[in-house]
C-alpha atoms as a PDB file:
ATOM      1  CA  UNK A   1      -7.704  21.198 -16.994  1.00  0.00           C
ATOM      2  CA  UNK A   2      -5.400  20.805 -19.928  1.00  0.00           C
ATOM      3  CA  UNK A   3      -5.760  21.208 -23.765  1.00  0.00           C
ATOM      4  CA  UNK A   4      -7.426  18.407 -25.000  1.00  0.00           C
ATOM      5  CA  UNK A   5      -5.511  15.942 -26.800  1.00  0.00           C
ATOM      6  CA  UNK A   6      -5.791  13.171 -29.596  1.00  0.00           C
ATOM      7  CA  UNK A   7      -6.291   9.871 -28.693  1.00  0.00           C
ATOM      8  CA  UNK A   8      -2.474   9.234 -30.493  1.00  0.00           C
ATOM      9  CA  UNK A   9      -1.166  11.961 -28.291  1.00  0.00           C
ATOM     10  CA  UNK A  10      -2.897  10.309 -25.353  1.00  0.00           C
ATOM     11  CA  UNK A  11      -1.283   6.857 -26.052  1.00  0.00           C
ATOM     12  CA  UNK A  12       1.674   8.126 -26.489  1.00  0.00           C
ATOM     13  CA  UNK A  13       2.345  10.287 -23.085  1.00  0.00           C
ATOM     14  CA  UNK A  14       0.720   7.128 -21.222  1.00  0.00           C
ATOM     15  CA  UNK A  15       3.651   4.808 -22.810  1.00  0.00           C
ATOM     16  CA  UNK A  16       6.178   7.246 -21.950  1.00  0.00           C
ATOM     17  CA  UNK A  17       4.920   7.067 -18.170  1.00  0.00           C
ATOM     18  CA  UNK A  18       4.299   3.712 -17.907  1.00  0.00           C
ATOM     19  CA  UNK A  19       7.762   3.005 -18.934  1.00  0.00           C
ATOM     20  CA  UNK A  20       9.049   5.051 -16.450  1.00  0.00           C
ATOM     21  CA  UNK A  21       6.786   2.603 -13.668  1.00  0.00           C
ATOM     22  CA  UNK A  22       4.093   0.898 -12.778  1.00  0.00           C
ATOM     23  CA  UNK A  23       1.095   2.099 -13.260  1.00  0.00           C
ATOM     24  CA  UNK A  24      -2.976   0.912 -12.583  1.00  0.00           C
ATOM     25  CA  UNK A  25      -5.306   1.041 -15.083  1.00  0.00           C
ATOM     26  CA  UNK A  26      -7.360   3.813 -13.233  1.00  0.00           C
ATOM     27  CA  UNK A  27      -5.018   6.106 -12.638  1.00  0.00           C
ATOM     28  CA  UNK A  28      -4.419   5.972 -16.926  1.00  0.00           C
ATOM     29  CA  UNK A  29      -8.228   6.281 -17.148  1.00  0.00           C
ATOM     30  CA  UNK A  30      -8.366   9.667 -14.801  1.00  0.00           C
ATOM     31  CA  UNK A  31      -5.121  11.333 -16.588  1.00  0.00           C
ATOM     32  CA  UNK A  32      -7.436  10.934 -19.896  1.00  0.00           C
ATOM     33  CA  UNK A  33     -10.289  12.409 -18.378  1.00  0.00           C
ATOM     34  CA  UNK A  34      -8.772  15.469 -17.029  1.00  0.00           C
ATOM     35  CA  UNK A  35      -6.899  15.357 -21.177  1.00  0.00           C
ATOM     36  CA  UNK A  36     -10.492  15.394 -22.239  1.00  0.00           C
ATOM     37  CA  UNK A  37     -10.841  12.569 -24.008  1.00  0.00           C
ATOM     38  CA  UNK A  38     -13.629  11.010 -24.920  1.00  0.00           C
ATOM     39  CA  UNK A  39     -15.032   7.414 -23.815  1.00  0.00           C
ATOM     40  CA  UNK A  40     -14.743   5.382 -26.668  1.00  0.00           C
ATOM     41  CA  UNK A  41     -11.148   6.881 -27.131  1.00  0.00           C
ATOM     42  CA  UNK A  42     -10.121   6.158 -23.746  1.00  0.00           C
ATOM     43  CA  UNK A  43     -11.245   2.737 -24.057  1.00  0.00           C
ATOM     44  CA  UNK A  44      -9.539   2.489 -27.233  1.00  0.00           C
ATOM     45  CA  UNK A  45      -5.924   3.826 -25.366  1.00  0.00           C
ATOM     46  CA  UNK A  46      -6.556   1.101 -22.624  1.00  0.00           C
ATOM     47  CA  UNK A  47      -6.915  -1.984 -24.460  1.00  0.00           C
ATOM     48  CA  UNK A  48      -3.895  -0.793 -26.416  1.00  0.00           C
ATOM     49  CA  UNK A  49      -1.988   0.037 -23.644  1.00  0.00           C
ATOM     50  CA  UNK A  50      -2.813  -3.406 -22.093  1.00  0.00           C
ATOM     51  CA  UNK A  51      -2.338  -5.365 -25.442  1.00  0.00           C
ATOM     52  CA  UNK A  52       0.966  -4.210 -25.282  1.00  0.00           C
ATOM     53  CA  UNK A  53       1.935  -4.524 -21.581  1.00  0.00           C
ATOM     54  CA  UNK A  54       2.298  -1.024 -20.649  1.00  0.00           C
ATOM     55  CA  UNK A  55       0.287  -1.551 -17.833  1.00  0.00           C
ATOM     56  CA  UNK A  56      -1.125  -4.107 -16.251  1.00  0.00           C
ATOM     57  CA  UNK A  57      -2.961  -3.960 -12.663  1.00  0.00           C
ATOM     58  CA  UNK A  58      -1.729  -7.627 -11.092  1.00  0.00           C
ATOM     59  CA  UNK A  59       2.205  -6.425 -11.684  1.00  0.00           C
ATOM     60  CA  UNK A  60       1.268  -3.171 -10.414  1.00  0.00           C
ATOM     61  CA  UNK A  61      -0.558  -4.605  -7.715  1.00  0.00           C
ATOM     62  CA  UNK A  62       2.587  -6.449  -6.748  1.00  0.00           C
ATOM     63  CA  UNK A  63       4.816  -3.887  -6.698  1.00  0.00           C
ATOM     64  CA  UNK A  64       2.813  -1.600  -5.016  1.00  0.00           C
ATOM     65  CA  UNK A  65       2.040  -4.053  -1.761  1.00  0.00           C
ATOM     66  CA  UNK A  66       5.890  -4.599  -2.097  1.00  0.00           C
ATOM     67  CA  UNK A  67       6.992  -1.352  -1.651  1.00  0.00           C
ATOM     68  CA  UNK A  68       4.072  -0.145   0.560  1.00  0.00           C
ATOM     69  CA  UNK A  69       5.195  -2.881   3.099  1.00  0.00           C
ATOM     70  CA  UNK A  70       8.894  -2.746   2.698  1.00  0.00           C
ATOM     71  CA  UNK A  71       9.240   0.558   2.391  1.00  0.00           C
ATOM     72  CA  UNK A  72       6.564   2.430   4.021  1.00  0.00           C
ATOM     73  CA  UNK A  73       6.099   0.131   6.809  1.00  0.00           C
ATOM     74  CA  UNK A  74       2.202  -0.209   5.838  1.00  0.00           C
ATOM     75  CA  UNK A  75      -0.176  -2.809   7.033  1.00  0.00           C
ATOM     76  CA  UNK A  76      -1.673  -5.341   4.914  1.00  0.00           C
ATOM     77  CA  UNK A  77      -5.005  -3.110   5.740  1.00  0.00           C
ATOM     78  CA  UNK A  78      -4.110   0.078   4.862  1.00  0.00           C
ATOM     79  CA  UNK A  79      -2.702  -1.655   1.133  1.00  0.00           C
ATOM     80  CA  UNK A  80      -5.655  -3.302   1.148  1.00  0.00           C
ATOM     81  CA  UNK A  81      -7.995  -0.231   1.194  1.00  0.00           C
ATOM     82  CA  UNK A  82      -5.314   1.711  -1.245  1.00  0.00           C
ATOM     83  CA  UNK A  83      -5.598  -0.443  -3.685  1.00  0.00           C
ATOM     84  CA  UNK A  84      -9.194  -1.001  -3.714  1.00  0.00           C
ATOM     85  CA  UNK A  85      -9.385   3.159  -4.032  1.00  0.00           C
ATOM     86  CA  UNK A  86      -7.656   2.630  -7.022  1.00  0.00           C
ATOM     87  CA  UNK A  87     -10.214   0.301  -8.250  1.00  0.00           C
ATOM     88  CA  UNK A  88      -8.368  -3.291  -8.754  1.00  0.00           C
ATOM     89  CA  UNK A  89     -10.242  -6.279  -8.590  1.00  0.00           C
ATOM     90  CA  UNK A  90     -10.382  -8.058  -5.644  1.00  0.00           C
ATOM     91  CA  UNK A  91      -9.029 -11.095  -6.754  1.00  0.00           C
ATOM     92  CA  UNK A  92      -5.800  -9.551  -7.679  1.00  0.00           C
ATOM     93  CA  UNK A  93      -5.509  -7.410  -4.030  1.00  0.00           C
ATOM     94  CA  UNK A  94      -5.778 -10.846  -2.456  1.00  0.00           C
ATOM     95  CA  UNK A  95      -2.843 -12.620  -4.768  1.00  0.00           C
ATOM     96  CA  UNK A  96      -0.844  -9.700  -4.233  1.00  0.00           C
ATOM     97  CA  UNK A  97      -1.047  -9.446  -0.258  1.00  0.00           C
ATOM     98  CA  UNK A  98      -0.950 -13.607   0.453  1.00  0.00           C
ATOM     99  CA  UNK A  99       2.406 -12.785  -1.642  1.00  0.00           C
ATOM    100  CA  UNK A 100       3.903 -11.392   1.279  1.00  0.00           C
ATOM    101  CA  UNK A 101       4.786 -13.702   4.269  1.00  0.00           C
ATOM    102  CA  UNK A 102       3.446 -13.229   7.695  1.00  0.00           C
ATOM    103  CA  UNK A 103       6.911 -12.676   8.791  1.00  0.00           C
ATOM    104  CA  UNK A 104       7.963 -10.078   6.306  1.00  0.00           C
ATOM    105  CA  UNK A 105       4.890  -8.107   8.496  1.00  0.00           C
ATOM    106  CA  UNK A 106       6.317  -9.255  11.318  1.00  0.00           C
ATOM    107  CA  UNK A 107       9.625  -8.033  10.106  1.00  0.00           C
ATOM    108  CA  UNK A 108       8.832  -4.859   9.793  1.00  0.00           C
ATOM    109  CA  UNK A 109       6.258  -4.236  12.702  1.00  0.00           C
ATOM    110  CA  UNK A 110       8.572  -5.659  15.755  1.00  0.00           C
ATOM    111  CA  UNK A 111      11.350  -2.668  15.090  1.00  0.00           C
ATOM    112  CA  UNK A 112       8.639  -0.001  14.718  1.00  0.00           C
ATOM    113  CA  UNK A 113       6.364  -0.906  18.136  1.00  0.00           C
ATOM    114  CA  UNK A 114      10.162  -1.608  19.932  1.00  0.00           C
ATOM    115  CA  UNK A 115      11.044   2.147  18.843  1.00  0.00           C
ATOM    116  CA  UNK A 116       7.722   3.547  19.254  1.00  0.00           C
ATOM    117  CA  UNK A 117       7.503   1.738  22.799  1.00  0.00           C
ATOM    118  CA  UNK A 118      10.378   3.856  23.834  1.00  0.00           C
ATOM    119  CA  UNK A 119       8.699   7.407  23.299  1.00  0.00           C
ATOM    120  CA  UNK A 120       4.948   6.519  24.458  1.00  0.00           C
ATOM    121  CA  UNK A 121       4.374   7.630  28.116  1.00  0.00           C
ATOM    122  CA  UNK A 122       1.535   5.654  29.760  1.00  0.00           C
ATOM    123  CA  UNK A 123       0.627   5.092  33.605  1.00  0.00           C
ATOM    124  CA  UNK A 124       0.259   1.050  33.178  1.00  0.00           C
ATOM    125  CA  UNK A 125       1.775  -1.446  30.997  1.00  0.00           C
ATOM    126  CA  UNK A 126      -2.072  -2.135  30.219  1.00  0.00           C
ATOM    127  CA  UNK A 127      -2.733   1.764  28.410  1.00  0.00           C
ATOM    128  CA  UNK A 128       0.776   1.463  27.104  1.00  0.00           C
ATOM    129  CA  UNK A 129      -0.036  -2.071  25.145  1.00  0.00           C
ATOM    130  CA  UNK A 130      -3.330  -0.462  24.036  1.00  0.00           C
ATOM    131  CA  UNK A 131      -1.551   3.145  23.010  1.00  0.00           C
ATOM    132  CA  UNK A 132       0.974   0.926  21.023  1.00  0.00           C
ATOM    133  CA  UNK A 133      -2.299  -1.543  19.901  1.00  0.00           C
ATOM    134  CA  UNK A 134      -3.855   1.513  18.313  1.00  0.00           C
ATOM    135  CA  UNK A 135      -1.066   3.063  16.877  1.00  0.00           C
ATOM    136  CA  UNK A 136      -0.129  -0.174  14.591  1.00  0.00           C
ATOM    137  CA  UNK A 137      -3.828  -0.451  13.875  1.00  0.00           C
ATOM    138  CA  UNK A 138      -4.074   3.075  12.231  1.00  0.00           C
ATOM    139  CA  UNK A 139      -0.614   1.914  10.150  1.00  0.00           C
ATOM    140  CA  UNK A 140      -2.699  -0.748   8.345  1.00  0.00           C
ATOM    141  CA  UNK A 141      -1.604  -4.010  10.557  1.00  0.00           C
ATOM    142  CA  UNK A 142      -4.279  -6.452  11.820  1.00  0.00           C
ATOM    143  CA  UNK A 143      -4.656  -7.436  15.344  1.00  0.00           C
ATOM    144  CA  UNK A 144      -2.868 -11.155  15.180  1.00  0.00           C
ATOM    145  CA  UNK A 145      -0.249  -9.930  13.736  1.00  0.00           C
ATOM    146  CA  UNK A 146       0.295  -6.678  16.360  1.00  0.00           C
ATOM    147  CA  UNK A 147      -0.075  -9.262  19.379  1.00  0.00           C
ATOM    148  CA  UNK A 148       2.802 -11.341  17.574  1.00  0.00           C
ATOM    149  CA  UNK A 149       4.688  -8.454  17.745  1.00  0.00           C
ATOM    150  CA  UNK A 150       4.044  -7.763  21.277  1.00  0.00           C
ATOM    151  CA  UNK A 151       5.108 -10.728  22.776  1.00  0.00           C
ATOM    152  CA  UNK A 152       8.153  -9.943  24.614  1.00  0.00           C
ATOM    153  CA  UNK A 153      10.925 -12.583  24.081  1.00  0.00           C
ATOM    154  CA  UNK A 154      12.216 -13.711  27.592  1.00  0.00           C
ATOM    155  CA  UNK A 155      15.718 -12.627  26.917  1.00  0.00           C
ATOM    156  CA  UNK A 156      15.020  -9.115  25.593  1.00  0.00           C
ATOM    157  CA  UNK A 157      14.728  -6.133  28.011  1.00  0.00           C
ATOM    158  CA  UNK A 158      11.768  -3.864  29.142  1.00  0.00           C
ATOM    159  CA  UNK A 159      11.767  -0.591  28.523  1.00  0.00           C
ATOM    160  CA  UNK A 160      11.206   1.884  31.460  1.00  0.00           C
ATOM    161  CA  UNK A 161       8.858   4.159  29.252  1.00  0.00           C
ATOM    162  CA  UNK A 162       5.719   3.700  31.880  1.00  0.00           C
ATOM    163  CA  UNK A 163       5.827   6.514  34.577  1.00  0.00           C
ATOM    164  CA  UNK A 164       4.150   6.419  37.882  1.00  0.00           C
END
Protein backbone atom coordinates (compact mmCIF):
# COMPACT_ATOMS: atom_id res chain seq x y z
CA UNK A 1 0.00 0.00 0.00
CA UNK A 2 1.34 3.42 -0.78
CA UNK A 3 1.66 6.75 1.18
CA UNK A 4 -1.48 8.25 1.28
CA UNK A 5 -2.06 11.12 -0.83
CA UNK A 6 -4.21 14.42 -1.12
CA UNK A 7 -7.13 14.41 -2.98
CA UNK A 8 -5.09 17.24 -5.43
CA UNK A 9 -2.29 14.77 -5.68
CA UNK A 10 -4.85 12.08 -6.48
CA UNK A 11 -6.45 14.14 -9.35
CA UNK A 12 -3.57 14.95 -10.62
CA UNK A 13 -1.69 11.37 -11.19
CA UNK A 14 -5.27 10.13 -12.51
CA UNK A 15 -5.11 13.03 -15.35
CA UNK A 16 -1.68 12.19 -16.14
CA UNK A 17 -2.85 8.43 -16.77
CA UNK A 18 -5.84 8.99 -18.32
CA UNK A 19 -4.14 11.04 -20.86
CA UNK A 20 -1.90 8.50 -21.58
CA UNK A 21 -5.39 6.05 -22.39
CA UNK A 22 -8.46 5.02 -21.73
CA UNK A 23 -9.40 4.34 -18.68
CA UNK A 24 -12.94 2.99 -16.64
CA UNK A 25 -14.16 4.65 -13.91
CA UNK A 26 -13.43 1.62 -11.55
CA UNK A 27 -10.22 1.02 -12.19
CA UNK A 28 -9.68 5.17 -11.06
CA UNK A 29 -11.84 4.29 -8.02
CA UNK A 30 -9.45 1.12 -6.90
CA UNK A 31 -6.00 3.13 -7.64
CA UNK A 32 -7.57 5.69 -4.91
CA UNK A 33 -8.33 3.13 -2.57
CA UNK A 34 -5.10 1.40 -2.46
CA UNK A 35 -3.74 5.74 -2.30
CA UNK A 36 -5.92 5.78 0.75
CA UNK A 37 -8.21 8.13 0.08
CA UNK A 38 -11.12 8.69 1.58
CA UNK A 39 -14.86 8.34 0.14
CA UNK A 40 -16.06 11.63 -0.14
CA UNK A 41 -12.60 12.56 -1.73
CA UNK A 42 -12.72 9.91 -4.18
CA UNK A 43 -16.05 10.89 -5.19
CA UNK A 44 -14.97 14.33 -5.36
CA UNK A 45 -11.77 13.17 -7.95
CA UNK A 46 -14.44 11.26 -10.08
CA UNK A 47 -16.93 13.75 -10.87
CA UNK A 48 -13.98 15.99 -11.65
CA UNK A 49 -12.31 13.70 -13.63
CA UNK A 50 -15.58 13.04 -15.57
CA UNK A 51 -16.59 16.81 -15.75
CA UNK A 52 -13.61 17.20 -17.56
CA UNK A 53 -13.47 14.13 -19.86
CA UNK A 54 -10.60 12.36 -18.50
CA UNK A 55 -12.45 9.39 -18.41
CA UNK A 56 -15.41 8.30 -19.44
CA UNK A 57 -16.68 4.47 -19.39
CA UNK A 58 -18.83 4.40 -22.97
CA UNK A 59 -15.38 5.62 -24.93
CA UNK A 60 -13.54 3.27 -22.88
CA UNK A 61 -15.97 0.72 -23.40
CA UNK A 62 -15.46 1.18 -27.11
CA UNK A 63 -12.07 0.97 -27.30
CA UNK A 64 -11.68 -1.75 -25.19
CA UNK A 65 -14.26 -4.25 -27.26
CA UNK A 66 -12.23 -2.78 -30.25
CA UNK A 67 -9.05 -3.84 -29.38
CA UNK A 68 -10.11 -6.98 -27.41
CA UNK A 69 -11.66 -8.25 -30.76
CA UNK A 70 -9.19 -6.95 -33.22
CA UNK A 71 -6.40 -7.53 -31.48
CA UNK A 72 -6.75 -10.26 -29.09
CA UNK A 73 -8.99 -12.30 -31.13
CA UNK A 74 -11.66 -12.32 -28.11
CA UNK A 75 -15.25 -13.29 -28.30
CA UNK A 76 -18.02 -11.00 -27.84
CA UNK A 77 -18.46 -13.27 -24.46
CA UNK A 78 -15.38 -13.14 -22.97
CA UNK A 79 -15.59 -8.84 -23.55
CA UNK A 80 -18.73 -9.15 -22.34
CA UNK A 81 -17.85 -10.69 -18.91
CA UNK A 82 -14.50 -8.30 -18.83
CA UNK A 83 -16.19 -5.50 -18.91
CA UNK A 84 -18.90 -6.25 -16.59
CA UNK A 85 -15.79 -7.20 -13.97
CA UNK A 86 -14.92 -3.85 -14.38
CA UNK A 87 -18.26 -2.71 -13.37
CA UNK A 88 -19.83 -0.73 -16.56
CA UNK A 89 -23.33 -0.52 -16.95
CA UNK A 90 -24.98 -2.76 -18.99
CA UNK A 91 -26.40 -0.51 -21.27
CA UNK A 92 -23.10 0.74 -22.40
CA UNK A 93 -21.49 -3.16 -22.79
CA UNK A 94 -24.41 -3.70 -25.15
CA UNK A 95 -23.78 -0.29 -27.41
CA UNK A 96 -20.30 -1.10 -27.41
CA UNK A 97 -20.47 -4.89 -28.64
CA UNK A 98 -23.67 -4.33 -31.35
CA UNK A 99 -20.78 -1.76 -32.52
CA UNK A 100 -18.94 -4.46 -33.94
CA UNK A 101 -20.35 -6.32 -37.04
CA UNK A 102 -21.04 -9.97 -37.11
CA UNK A 103 -18.49 -10.23 -39.74
CA UNK A 104 -15.66 -8.41 -38.08
CA UNK A 105 -16.22 -11.80 -35.56
CA UNK A 106 -16.38 -13.70 -38.34
CA UNK A 107 -13.27 -12.07 -39.59
CA UNK A 108 -11.30 -12.90 -37.09
CA UNK A 109 -12.63 -16.43 -35.98
CA UNK A 110 -12.45 -18.23 -39.64
CA UNK A 111 -8.34 -17.76 -39.71
CA UNK A 112 -7.98 -18.89 -36.08
CA UNK A 113 -10.33 -22.37 -36.24
CA UNK A 114 -8.58 -22.83 -40.10
CA UNK A 115 -5.05 -22.68 -38.19
CA UNK A 116 -6.10 -24.33 -35.14
CA UNK A 117 -7.85 -27.13 -37.36
CA UNK A 118 -4.46 -27.94 -38.65
CA UNK A 119 -2.75 -28.91 -35.21
CA UNK A 120 -5.88 -30.70 -33.42
CA UNK A 121 -5.61 -34.54 -33.77
CA UNK A 122 -9.04 -36.23 -33.45
CA UNK A 123 -10.28 -39.85 -34.58
CA UNK A 124 -13.61 -38.39 -36.44
CA UNK A 125 -14.44 -35.26 -38.13
CA UNK A 126 -17.36 -35.35 -35.41
CA UNK A 127 -14.66 -34.98 -32.03
CA UNK A 128 -12.59 -32.77 -34.26
CA UNK A 129 -15.71 -30.16 -34.92
CA UNK A 130 -16.48 -30.46 -31.18
CA UNK A 131 -12.51 -30.09 -30.04
CA UNK A 132 -12.50 -26.96 -32.38
CA UNK A 133 -16.41 -26.07 -30.96
CA UNK A 134 -14.94 -25.89 -27.49
CA UNK A 135 -11.89 -24.28 -28.09
CA UNK A 136 -13.65 -21.00 -29.74
CA UNK A 137 -16.16 -21.23 -26.92
CA UNK A 138 -13.49 -20.79 -24.11
CA UNK A 139 -12.07 -17.64 -26.50
CA UNK A 140 -15.34 -15.75 -25.80
CA UNK A 141 -17.30 -16.57 -29.29
CA UNK A 142 -20.95 -17.73 -29.21
CA UNK A 143 -22.17 -20.79 -30.84
CA UNK A 144 -23.90 -19.11 -34.19
CA UNK A 145 -21.20 -17.44 -34.86
CA UNK A 146 -18.51 -20.65 -34.41
CA UNK A 147 -20.93 -22.79 -36.76
CA UNK A 148 -20.60 -19.78 -39.35
CA UNK A 149 -17.19 -20.28 -39.15
CA UNK A 150 -17.28 -23.90 -39.64
CA UNK A 151 -18.99 -24.15 -42.67
CA UNK A 152 -16.57 -25.28 -45.15
CA UNK A 153 -16.82 -23.31 -48.47
CA UNK A 154 -17.09 -25.88 -51.39
CA UNK A 155 -14.00 -24.66 -53.07
CA UNK A 156 -11.65 -24.63 -50.07
CA UNK A 157 -9.68 -27.79 -49.09
CA UNK A 158 -9.87 -30.26 -46.08
CA UNK A 159 -7.31 -30.63 -43.98
CA UNK A 160 -5.93 -34.19 -43.29
CA UNK A 161 -5.53 -33.42 -39.44
CA UNK A 162 -8.03 -36.53 -38.42
CA UNK A 163 -5.95 -39.80 -37.94
CA UNK A 164 -7.29 -43.25 -38.03
Amino acid sequence: MEKEITEQQAMQRLAALCAKGEHCQYDLLQKMRQWGLDEQAQAKVMERLVAGKYVDDARYAAAFVRDKVNYNHWGRRKVEQALWMKHIDEAIVREALDAIDTGDYVSVLRPMLQQKRKHTTARSEYELNMKLMKWAVSRGFTTDVIRQCMTVDDDAELDDTILD
